[in-house]
Protein backbone atom coordinates (compact mmCIF):
# COMPACT_ATOMS: atom_id res chain seq x y z
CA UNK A 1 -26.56 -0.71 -29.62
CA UNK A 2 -23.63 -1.62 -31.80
CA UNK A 3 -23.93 -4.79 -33.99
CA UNK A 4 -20.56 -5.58 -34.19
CA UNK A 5 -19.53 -8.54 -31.72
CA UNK A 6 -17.17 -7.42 -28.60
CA UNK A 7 -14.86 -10.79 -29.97
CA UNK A 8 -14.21 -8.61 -33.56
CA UNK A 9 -13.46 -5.61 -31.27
CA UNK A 10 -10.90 -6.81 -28.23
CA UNK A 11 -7.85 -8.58 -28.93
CA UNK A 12 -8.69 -10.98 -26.37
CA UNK A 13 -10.41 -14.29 -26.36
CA UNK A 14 -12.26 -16.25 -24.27
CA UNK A 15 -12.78 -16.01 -21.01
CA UNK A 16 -10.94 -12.79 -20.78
CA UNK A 17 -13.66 -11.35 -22.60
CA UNK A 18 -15.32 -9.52 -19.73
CA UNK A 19 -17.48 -7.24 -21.20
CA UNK A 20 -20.92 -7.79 -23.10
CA UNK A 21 -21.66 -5.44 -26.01
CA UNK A 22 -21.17 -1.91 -26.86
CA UNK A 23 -24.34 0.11 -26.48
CA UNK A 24 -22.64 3.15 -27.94
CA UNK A 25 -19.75 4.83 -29.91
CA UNK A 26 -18.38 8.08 -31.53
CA UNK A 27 -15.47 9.84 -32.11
CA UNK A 28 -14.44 10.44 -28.69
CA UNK A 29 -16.38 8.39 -26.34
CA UNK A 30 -17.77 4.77 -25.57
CA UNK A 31 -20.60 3.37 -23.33
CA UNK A 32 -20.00 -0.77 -22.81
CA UNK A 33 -22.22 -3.09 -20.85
CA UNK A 34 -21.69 -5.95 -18.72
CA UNK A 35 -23.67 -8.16 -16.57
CA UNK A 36 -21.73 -9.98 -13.77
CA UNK A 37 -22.01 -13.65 -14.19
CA UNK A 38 -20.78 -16.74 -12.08
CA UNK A 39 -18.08 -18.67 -12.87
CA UNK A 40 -15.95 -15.82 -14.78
CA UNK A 41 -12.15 -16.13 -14.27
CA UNK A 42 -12.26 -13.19 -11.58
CA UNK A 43 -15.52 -14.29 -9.39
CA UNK A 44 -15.46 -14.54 -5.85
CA UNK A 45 -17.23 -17.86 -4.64
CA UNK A 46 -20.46 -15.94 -4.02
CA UNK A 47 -20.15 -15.08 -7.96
CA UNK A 48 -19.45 -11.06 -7.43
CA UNK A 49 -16.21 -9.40 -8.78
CA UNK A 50 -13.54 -7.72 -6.65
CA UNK A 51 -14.27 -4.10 -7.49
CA UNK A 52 -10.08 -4.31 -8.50
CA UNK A 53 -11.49 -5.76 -12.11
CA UNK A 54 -13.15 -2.57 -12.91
CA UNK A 55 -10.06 -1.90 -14.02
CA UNK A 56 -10.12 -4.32 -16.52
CA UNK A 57 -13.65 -3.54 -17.87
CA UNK A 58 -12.59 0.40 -18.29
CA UNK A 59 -9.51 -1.01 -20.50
CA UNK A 60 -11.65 -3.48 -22.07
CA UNK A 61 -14.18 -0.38 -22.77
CA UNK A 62 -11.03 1.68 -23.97
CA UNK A 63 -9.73 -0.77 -26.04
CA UNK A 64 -13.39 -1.68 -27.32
CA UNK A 65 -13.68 2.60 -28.56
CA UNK A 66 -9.95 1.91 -30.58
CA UNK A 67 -11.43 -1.82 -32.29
CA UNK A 68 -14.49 0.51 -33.57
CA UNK A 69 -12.53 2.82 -34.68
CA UNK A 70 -10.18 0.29 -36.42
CA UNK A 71 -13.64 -1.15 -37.95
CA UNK A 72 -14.68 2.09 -39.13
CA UNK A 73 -11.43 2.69 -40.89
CA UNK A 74 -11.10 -0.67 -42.66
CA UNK A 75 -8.52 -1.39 -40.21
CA UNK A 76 -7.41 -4.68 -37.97
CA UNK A 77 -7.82 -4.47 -34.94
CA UNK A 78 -4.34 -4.39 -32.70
CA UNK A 79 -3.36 -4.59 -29.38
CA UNK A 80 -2.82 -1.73 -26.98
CA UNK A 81 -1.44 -1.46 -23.53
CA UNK A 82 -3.11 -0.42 -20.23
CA UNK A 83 0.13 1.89 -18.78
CA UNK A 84 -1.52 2.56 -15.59
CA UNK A 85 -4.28 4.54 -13.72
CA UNK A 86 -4.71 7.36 -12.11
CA UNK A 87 -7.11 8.30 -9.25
CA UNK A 88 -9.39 4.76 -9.50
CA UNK A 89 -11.90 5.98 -6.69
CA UNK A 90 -14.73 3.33 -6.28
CA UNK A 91 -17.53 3.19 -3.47
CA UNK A 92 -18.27 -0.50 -3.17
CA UNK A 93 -15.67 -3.67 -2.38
CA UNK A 94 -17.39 -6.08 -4.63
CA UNK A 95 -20.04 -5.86 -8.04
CA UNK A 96 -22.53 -8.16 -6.63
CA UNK A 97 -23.65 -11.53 -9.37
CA UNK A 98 -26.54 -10.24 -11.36
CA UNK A 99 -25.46 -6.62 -11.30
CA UNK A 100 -25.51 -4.84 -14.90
CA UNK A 101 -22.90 -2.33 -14.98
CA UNK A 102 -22.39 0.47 -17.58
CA UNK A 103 -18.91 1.55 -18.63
CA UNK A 104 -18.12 5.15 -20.31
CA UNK A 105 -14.88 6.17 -21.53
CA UNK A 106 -14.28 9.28 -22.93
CA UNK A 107 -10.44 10.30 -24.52
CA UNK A 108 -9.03 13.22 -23.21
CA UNK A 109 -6.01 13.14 -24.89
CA UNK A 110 -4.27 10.72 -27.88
CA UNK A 111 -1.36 12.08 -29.83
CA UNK A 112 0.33 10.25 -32.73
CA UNK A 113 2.74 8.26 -31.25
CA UNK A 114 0.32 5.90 -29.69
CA UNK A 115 0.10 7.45 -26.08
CA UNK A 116 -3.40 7.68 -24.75
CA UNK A 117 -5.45 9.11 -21.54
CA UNK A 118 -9.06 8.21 -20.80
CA UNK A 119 -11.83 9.28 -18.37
CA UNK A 120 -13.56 6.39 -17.33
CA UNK A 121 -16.58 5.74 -15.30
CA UNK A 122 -18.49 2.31 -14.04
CA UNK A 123 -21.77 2.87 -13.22
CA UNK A 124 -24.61 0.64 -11.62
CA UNK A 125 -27.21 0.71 -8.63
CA UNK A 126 -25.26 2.06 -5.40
CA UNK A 127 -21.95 1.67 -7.31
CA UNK A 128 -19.78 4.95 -8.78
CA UNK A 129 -16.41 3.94 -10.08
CA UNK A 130 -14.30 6.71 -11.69
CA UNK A 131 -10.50 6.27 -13.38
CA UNK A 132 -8.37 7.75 -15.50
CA UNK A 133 -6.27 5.48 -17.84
CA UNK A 134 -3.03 5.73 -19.74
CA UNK A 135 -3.14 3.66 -22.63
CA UNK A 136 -0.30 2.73 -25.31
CA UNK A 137 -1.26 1.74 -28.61
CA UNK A 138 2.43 1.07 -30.23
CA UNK A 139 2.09 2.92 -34.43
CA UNK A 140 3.65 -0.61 -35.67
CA UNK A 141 2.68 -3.39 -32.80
CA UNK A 142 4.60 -6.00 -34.67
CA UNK A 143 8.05 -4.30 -34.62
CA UNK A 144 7.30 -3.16 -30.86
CA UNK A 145 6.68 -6.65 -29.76
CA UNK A 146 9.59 -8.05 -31.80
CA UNK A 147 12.04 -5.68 -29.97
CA UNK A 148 9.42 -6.22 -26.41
CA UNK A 149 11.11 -9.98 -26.55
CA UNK A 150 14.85 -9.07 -27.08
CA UNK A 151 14.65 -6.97 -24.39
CA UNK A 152 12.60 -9.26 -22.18
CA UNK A 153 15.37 -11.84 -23.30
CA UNK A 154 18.06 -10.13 -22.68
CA UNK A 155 17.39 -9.62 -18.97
CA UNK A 156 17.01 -13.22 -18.00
């Protein structure tokens, strides 16, 4: 298992948090872990998630693999963007409270303007979730966000 705490790795906070840890890394492939709790921001009132937020934990998991390899490099960790998703085929409605589910996402493709593509698979007893996710991590976030606003602004 990785030491490093999922809050040094995600540029999220909080309760949008979702996963637990990172059991394992390398160059072109992670393997996350969560256990569904009650009370989470996404719960159904009999504590399972809507199988809709495995979504979320694959581009948690996917943005978990780039914050190790920001670590690794002596780099910050920045934010990235989930584009979309391709093919999300899952076999259940709901991850049921108590459920442990393991998250692998391997990178297919990344090229040096950012762009991204991940396989992605939730696994846990009865449940096989598979995706494939387009991710955008901008080369200088701070300059994309900047110009993100005055174009936001400019269509209000």
């Amino acid at each position: 298992m990785i030491d490093w705490p999922v809050a040094e790795l995600l540029p999220h906070a909080g309760d949008m948090i979702l996963i637990d840890h990172v059991v394992a890394f390398d160059e072109e492939s992670i393997h996350t872990q969560v256990t569904v709790q009650a009370a989470g921001m996404f719960n159904d009132l009999d504590g399972s998630l809507p199988a809709w937020v495995g979504v979320e934990l694959m581009a948690q998991s996917v943005a978990a693999y780039a914050g190790c390899r920001a670590r690794q490099q002596g780099r910050p960790v920045e934010i990235g963007f989930l584009l979309g998703t391709r093919k999300y085929q899952c076999n259940v409605d709901r991850f049921a409270l108590g459920t442990r589910l393991d998250i692998h996402a391997r990178r297919s493709l990344e090229d040096d303007g950012g762009m991204g593509v991940f396989e992605c698979e939730l696994l846990g007893p009865g449940i096989a979730v598979h995706a494939r996710l387009n991710v955008y991590r901008p080369p200088q976030v701070e300059q994309y966000l900047t110009w993100a606003r005055t174009e936001d602004s400019t269509h209000d």
